[in-house]
Protein backbone atom coordinates (compact mmCIF):
# COMPACT_ATOMS: atom_id res chain seq x y z
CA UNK A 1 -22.38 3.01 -17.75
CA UNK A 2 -25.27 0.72 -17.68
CA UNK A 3 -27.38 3.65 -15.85
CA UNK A 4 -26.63 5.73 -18.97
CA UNK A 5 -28.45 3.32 -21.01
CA UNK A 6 -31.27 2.65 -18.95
CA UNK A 7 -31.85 6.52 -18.55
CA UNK A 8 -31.29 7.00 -22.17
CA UNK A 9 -33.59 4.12 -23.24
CA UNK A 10 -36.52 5.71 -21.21
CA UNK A 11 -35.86 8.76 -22.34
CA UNK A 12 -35.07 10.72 -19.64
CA UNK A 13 -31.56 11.58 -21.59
CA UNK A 14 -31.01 14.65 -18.72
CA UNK A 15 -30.47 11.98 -16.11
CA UNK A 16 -28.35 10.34 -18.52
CA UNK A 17 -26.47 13.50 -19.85
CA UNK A 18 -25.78 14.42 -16.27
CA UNK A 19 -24.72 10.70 -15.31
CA UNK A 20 -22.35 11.00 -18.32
CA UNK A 21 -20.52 14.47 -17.73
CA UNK A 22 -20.32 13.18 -14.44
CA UNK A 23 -18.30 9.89 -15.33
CA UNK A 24 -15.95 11.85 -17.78
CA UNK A 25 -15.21 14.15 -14.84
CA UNK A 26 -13.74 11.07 -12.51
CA UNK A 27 -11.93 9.67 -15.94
CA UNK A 28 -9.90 13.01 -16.23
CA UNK A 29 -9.19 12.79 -12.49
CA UNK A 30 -7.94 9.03 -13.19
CA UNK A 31 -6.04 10.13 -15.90
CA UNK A 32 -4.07 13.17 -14.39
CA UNK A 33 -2.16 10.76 -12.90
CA UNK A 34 0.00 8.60 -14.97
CA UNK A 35 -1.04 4.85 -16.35
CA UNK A 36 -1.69 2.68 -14.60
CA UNK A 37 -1.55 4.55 -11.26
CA UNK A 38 -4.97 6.51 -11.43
CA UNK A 39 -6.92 3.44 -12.23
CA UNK A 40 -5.59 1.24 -9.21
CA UNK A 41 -6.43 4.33 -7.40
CA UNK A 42 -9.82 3.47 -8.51
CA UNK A 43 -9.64 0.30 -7.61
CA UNK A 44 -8.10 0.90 -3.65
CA UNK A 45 -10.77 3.44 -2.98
CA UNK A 46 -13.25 0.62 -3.97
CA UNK A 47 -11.40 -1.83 -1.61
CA UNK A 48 -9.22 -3.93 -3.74
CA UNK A 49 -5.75 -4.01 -3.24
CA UNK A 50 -3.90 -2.85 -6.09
CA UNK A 51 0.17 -3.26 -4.33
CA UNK A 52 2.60 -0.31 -5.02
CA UNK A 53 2.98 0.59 -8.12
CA UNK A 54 5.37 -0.85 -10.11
CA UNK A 55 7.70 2.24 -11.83
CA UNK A 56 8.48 4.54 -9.50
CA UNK A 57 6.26 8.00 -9.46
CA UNK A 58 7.94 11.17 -9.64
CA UNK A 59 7.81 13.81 -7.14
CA UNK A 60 5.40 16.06 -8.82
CA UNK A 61 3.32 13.42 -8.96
CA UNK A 62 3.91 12.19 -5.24
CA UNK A 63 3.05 15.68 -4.03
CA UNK A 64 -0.48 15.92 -5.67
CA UNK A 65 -1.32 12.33 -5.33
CA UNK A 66 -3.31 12.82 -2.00
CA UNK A 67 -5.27 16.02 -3.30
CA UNK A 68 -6.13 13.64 -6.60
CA UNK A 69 -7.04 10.68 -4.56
CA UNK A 70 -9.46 13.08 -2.88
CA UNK A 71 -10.77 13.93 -6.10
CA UNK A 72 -11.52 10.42 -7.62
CA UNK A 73 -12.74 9.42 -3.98
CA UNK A 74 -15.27 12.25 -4.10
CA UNK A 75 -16.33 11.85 -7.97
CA UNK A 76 -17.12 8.37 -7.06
CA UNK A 77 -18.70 9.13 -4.10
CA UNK A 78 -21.10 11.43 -6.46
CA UNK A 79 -21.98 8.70 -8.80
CA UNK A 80 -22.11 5.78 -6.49
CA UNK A 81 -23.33 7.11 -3.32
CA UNK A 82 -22.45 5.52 -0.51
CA UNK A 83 -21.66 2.12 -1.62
CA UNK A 84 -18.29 3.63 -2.96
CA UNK A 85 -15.90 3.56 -0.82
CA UNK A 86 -14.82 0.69 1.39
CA UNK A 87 -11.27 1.55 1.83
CA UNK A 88 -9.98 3.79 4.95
């Protein structure tokens, strides 16, 4: 978010357009799964570790989990490079 100001602040508001689209992309990949369980996603792909959650996730949910992980692991890839991921 910070990079969005410093691009917009020297004016190169492309870089910070594209910087932008690209973070609301990874928050609607965060938020396709349900509260909190997206965001500690976030979090284990960064390294921290989040525990199971605590309700219990249906089985819709359960079955796309791994193709959303992917998703949020690869949007954050995209925007971080490789200083990302740190998890397995």
């Amino acid at each position: 978010i910070t990079a969005i100001y410093k691009y917009w602040q020297q004016g190169q508001n492309e870089e910070a357009r594209h910087l932008q689209l690209s973070l609301l992309k990874l928050l609607r990949s965060i938020n396709s799964l349900p509260f909190p369980a997206g965001f500690k996603t976030a979090m284990e792909i960064r390294g921290f570790n989040m525990g199971p959650p605590q309700q219990p996730l249906s089985a819709a949910v359960k079955k796309n989990y791994p193709e959303i992980k992917n998703q949020i692991e690869t949007q954050m890839y995209e925007i971080l490079g490789e200083e990302v991921v740190v998890s397995n």
